[in-house]
Protein backbone atom coordinates (compact mmCIF):
# COMPACT_ATOMS: atom_id res chain seq x y z
CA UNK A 1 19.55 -33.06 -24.76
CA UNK A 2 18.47 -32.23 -28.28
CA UNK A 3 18.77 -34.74 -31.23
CA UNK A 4 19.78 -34.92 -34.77
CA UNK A 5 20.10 -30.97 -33.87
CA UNK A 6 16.49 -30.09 -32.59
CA UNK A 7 15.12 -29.10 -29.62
CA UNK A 8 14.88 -31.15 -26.53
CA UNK A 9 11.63 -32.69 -26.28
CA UNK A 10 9.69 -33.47 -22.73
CA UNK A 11 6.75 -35.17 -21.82
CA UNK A 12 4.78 -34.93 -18.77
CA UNK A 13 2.33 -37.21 -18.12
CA UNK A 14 0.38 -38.69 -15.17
CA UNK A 15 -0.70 -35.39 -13.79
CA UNK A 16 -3.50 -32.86 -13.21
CA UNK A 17 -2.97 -29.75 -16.20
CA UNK A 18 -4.67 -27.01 -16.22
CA UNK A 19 -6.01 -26.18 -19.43
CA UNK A 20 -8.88 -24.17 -20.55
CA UNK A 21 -9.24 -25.55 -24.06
CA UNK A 22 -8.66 -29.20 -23.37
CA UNK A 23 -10.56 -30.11 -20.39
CA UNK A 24 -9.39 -32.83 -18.54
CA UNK A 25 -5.85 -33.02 -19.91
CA UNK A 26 -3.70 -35.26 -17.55
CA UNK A 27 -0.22 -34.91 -19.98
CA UNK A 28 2.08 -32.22 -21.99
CA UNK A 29 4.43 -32.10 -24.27
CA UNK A 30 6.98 -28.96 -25.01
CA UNK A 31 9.43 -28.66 -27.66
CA UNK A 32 11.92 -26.76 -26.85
CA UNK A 33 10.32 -23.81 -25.42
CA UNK A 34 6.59 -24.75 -27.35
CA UNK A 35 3.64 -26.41 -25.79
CA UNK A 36 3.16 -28.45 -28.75
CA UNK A 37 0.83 -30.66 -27.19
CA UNK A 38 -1.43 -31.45 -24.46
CA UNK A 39 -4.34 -34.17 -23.47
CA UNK A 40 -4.61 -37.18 -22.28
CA UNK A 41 -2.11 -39.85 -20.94
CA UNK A 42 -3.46 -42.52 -23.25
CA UNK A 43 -3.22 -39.92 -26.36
CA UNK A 44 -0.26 -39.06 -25.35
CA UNK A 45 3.02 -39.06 -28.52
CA UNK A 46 5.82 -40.79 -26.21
CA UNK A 47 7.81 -42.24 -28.81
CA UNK A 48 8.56 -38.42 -30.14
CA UNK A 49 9.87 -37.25 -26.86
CA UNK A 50 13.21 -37.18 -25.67
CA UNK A 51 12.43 -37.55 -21.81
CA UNK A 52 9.48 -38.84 -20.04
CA UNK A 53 8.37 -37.26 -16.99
CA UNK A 54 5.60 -38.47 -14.82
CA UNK A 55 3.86 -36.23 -12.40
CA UNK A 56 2.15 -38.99 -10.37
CA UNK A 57 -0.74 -36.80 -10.11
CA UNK A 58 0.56 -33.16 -9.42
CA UNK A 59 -1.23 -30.08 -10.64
CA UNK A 60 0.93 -28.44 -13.75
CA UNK A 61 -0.35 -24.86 -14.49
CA UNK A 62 1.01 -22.19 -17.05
CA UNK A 63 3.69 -20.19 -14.86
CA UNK A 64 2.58 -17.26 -12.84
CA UNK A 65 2.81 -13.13 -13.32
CA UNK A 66 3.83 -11.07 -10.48
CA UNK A 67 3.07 -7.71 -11.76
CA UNK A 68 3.80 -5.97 -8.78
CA UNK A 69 7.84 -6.27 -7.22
CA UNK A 70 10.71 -4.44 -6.32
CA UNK A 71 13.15 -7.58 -6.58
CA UNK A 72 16.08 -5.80 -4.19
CA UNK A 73 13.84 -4.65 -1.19
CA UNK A 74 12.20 -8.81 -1.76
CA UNK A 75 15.86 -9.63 -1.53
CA UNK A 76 16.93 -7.75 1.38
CA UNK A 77 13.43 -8.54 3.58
CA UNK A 78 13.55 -12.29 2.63
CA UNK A 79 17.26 -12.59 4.36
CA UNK A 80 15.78 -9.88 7.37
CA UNK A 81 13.33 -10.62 10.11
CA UNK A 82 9.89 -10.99 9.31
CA UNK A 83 7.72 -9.16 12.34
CA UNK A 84 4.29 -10.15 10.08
CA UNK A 85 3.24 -12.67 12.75
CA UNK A 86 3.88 -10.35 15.67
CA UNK A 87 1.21 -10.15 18.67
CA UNK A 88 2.21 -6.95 20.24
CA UNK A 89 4.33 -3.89 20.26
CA UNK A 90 6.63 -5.84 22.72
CA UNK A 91 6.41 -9.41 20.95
CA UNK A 92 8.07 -7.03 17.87
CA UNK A 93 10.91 -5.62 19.94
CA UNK A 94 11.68 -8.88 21.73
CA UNK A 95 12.04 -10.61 17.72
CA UNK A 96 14.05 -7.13 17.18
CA UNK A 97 16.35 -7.94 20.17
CA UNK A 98 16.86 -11.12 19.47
CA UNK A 99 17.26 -10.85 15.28
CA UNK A 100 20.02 -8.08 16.23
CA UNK A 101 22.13 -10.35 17.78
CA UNK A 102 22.27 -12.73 15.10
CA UNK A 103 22.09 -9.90 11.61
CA UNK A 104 26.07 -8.88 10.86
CA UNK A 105 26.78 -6.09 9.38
CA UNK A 106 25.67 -2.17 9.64
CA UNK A 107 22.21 -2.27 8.99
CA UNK A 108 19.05 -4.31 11.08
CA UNK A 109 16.79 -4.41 8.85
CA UNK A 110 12.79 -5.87 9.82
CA UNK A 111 10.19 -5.61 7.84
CA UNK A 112 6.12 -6.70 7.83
CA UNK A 113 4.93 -5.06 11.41
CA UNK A 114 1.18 -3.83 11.26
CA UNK A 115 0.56 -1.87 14.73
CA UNK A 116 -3.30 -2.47 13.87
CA UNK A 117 -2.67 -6.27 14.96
CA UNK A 118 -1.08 -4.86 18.31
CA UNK A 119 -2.68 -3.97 21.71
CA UNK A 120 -0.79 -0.74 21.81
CA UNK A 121 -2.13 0.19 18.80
CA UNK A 122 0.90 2.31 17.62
CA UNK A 123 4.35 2.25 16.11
CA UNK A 124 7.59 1.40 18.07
CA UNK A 125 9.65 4.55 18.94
CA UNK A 126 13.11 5.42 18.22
CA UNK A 127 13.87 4.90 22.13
CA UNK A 128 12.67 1.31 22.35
CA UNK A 129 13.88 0.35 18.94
CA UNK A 130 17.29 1.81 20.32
CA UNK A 131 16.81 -0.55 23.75
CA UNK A 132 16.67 -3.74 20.79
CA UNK A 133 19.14 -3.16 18.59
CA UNK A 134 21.87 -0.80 20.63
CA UNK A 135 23.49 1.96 19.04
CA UNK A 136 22.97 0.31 15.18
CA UNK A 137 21.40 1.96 12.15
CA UNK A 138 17.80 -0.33 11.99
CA UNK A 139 15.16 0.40 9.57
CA UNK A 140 11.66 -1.59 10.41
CA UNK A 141 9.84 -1.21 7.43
CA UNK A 142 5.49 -1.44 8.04
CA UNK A 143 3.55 -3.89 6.12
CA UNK A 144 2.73 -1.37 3.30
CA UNK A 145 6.42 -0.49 2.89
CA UNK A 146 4.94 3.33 2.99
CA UNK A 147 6.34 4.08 6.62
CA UNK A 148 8.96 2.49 9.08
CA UNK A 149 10.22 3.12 12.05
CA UNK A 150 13.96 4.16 12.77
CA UNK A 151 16.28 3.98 14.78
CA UNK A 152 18.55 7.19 16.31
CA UNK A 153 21.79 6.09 14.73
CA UNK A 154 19.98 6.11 11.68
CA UNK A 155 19.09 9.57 12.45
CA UNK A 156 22.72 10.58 13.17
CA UNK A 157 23.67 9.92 9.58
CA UNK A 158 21.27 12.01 8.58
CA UNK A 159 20.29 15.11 10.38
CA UNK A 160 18.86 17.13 8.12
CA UNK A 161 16.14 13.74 8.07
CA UNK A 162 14.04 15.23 10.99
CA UNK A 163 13.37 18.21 8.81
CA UNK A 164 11.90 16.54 6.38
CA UNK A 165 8.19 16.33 5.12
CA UNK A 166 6.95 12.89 7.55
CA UNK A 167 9.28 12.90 10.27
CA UNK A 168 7.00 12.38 12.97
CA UNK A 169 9.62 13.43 15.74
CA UNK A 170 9.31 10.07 17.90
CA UNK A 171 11.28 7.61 15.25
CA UNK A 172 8.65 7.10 12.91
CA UNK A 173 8.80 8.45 9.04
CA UNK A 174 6.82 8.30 6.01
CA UNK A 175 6.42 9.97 2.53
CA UNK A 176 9.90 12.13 1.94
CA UNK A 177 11.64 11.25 5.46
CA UNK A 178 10.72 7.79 4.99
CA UNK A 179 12.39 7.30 1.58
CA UNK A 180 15.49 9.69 2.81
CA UNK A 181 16.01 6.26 5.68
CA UNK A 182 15.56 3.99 2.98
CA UNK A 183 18.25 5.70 1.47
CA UNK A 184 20.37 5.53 4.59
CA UNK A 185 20.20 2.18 4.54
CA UNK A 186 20.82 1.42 1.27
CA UNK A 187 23.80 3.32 1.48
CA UNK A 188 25.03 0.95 3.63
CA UNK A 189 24.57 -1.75 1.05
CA UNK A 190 27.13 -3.05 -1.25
CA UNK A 191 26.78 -3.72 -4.73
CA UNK A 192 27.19 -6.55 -4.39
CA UNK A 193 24.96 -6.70 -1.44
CA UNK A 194 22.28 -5.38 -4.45
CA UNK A 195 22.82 -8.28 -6.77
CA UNK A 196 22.91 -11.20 -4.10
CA UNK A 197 19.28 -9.66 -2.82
CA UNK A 198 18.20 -9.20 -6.50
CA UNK A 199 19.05 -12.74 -7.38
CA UNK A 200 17.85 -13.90 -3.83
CA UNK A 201 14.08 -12.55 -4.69
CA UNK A 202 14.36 -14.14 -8.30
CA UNK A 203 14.94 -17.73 -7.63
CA UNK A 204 12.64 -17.19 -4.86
CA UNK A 205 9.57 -16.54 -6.95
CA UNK A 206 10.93 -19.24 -9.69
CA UNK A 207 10.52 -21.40 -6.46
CA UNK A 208 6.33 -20.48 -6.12
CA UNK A 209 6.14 -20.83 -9.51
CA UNK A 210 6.40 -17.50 -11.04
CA UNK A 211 7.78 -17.47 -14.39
CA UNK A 212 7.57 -13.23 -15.21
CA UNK A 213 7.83 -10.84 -13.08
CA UNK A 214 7.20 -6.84 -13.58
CA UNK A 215 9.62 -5.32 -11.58
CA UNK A 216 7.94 -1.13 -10.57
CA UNK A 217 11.32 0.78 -9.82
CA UNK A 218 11.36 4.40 -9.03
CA UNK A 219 13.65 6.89 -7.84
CA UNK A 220 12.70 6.33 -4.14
CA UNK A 221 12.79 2.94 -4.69
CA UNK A 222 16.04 1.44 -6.22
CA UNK A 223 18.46 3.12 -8.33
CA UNK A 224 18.21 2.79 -11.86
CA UNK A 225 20.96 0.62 -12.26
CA UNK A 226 19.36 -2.59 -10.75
CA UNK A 227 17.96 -3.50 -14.32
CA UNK A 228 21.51 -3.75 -15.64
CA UNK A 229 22.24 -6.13 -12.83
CA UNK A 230 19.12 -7.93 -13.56
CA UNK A 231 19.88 -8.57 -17.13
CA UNK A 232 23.37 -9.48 -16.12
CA UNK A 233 22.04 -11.99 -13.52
CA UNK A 234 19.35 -13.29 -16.71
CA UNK A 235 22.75 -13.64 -18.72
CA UNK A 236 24.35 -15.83 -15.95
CA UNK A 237 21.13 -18.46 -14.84
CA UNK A 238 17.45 -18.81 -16.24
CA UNK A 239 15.61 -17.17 -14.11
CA UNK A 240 12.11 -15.57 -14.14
CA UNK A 241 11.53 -12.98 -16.99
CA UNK A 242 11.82 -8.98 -15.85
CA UNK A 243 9.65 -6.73 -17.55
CA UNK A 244 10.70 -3.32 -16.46
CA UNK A 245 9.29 0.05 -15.05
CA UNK A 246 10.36 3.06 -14.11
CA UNK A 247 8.08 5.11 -12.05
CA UNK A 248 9.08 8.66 -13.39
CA UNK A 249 8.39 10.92 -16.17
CA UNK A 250 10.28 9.83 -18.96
CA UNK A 251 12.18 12.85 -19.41
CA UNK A 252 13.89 12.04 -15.90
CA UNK A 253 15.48 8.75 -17.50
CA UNK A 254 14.56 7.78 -20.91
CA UNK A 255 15.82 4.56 -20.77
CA UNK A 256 15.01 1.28 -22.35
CA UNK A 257 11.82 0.59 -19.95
CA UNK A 258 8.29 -1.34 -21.29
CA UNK A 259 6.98 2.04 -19.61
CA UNK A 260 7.62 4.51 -16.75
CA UNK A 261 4.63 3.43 -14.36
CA UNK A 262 3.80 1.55 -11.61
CA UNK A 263 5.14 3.49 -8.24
CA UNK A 264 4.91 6.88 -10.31
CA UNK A 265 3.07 7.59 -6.77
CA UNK A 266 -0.11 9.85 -6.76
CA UNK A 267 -0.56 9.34 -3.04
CA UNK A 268 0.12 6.87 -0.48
CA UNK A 269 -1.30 3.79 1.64
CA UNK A 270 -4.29 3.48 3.37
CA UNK A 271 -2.64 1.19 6.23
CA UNK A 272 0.44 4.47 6.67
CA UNK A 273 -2.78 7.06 6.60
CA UNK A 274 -0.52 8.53 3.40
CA UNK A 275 -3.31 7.54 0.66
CA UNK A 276 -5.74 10.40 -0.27
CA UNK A 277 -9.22 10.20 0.38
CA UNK A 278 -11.69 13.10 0.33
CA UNK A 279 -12.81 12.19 4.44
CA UNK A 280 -10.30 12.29 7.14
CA UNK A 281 -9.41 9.05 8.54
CA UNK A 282 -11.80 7.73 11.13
CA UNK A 283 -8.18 6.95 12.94
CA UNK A 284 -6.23 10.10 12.02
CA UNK A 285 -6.39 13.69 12.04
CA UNK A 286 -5.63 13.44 8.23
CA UNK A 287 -6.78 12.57 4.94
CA UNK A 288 -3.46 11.55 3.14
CA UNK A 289 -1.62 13.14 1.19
CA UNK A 290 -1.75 13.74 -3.08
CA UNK A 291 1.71 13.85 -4.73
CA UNK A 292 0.81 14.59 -8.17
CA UNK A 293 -2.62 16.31 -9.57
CA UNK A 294 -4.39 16.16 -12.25
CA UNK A 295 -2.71 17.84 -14.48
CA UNK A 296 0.29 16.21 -13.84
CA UNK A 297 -1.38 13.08 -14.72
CA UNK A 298 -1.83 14.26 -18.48
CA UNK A 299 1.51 15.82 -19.04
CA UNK A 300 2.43 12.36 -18.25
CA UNK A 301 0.31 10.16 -19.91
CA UNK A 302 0.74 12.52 -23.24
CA UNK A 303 4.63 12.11 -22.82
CA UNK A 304 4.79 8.47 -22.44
CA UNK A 305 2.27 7.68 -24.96
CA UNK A 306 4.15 10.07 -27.37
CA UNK A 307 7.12 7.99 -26.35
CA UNK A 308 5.21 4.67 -27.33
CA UNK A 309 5.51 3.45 -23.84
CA UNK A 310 3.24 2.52 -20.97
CA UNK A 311 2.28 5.50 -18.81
CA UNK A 312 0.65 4.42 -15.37
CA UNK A 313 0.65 5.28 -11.60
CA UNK A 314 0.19 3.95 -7.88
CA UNK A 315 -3.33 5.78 -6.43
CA UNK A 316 -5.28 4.24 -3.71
CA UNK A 317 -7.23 6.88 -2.17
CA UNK A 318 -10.74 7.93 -3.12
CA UNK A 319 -9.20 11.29 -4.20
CA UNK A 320 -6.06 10.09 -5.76
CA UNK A 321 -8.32 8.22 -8.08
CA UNK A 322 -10.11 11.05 -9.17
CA UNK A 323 -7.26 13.27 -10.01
CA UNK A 324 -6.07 10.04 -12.42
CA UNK A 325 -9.20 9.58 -13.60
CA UNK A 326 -9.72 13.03 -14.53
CA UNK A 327 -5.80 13.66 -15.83
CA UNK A 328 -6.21 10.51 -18.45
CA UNK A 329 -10.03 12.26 -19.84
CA UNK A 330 -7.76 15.44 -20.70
CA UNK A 331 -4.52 13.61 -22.04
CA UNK A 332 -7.30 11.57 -24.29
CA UNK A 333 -8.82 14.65 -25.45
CA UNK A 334 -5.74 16.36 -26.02
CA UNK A 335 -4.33 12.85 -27.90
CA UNK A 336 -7.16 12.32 -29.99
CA UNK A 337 -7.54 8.83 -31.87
């Protein structure tokens, strides 16, 4: 409660705050939302603040920056089953079995498996995740979220799927059949099945601790219209600040955004064998795959930085990094100072 019409004032005290410029600080004190003081317990102003808190020795840090979500897809896996801690190709499907039974609704939905961890060594096929989950759309998204495994009703909704660039033929997707299942599935999602997952993944990071979050949409991502939901949800509770991307060239939306970056993808993941490196994989008759070149790089960079916004891109490969590197040099040159 404020008083005499100013801002609440709270001091902690008793604790452990971390503080580069005032080294072994055990107290705080905010006004309103300003640190206006911090030190030590017996410095401390008590009399000025309006409640006393006392941390009986817990660590108080400055909040944390996630500068890497997609708040919906956090949503949706943190209320899905988690196959992360898996042993085996057959530990997986047994979780599957068993999380099917208990998941309502259209869609299964696991998320986290890493077939490098597994004896078999591979991913699950459409035939044994059909033997888990029954004749039921499922979508087991790997630990890089840059391939999954399907299921054959999943299929059935969309044919034309299997003709896609990364169907694999045996259940397994990646690059443009992989994001044509994700948008299966999220066709089977509700609106307001969007918002309860988007305000699901918020208070779960305001729960580690993470006061700001950069949230790196894109068209094969989440539609555009999850940052008006987010702002509406911001509206409704405090919850952790959204600074938003959109990973696009601007002209595709040119929308309020702090830049159109982040999964602006210029190749893949090393884990899917989609990121592009200049060797094959040691694993993999392939060396990845490069969605965007070098010169697509500066057209972008030029357009956003025209635009005053932030231009950037996901690379991980050897080679993806390369064409970046070299498409920023020739925007710069063609920018000037």
């Amino acid at each position: 409660m404020s008083t005499m019409g100013h801002p609440p004032s709270v001091l902690l005290r008793g604790g452990s705050v971390y503080a580069p410029g005032v080294p072994g600080a055990t107290a705080i004190l905010t006004v309103g939302a300003t640190v206006a003081w911090v030190g030590a317990d017996s410095d401390a102003p008590s009399r000025d603040a309006d409640q006393v808190v006392e941390l009986q020795g817990r660590l108080l840090t400055p909040g944390f920056v996630d500068a890497h979500t997609h708040l919906a897809s956090t949503g949706f896996a943190l209320a899905s089953l988690d196959l992360s801690t898996t042993t085996s190709l057959g530990d997986a499907l047994g979780s599957l079995e068993r999380a099917g039974a208990d998941q309502p609704g259209p869609v299964v939905y696991a998320h986290g498996w890493d077939e490098t961890r597994w004896a078999e060594g591979r991913a699950p096929t459409a035939a044994e995740v059909d033997r888990a989950v029954g004749h039921r759309v499922a979508n087991l998204s790997r630990v890089d979220a840059h391939s999954a495994g399907v299921s054959t009703a999943l299929l059935e909704r969309m044919p034309a799927l299997a003709g896609l660039d990364g169907w694999r033929g045996d259940g397994a997707v990646e690059r443009d059949a992989h994001h044509a299942a994700r948008g299966v599935v999220d066709g089977l999602r509700t609106a307001g099945d969007r918002v309860r997952a988007l305000r699901t993944a918020l208070l779960h990071a305001a729960s580690r601790g993470i006061t700001s979050v950069h949230e790196l949409n894109a068209p094969h991502i989440a539609p555009y219209s999850d940052f008006a939901a987010i702002r509406e949800l911001s509206a409704e509770q405090v919850l952790p600040e959204v600074v938003a991307y959109w990973g696009a060239p601007p002209g595709d939306i040119d929308g309020d955004v702090a830049g159109y970056a982040g999964d602006f993808c210029v190749d893949g993941a090393l884990g899917s064998r989609t990121a592009a490196l200049s060797q094959p994989y040691a694993d993999a008759d392939t060396s990845g795959h490069l969605y965007l070149d070098r010169d697509q790089v500066r057209r972008h960079v030029v357009a956003c930085t025209e635009r005053d916004r932030q231009a950037g891109f996901h690379a991980i490969g050897d080679r993806a990094l390369v064409e970046v590197v070299a498409g920023c040099v020739a925007a710069a040159d063609e920018l000037g100072d």
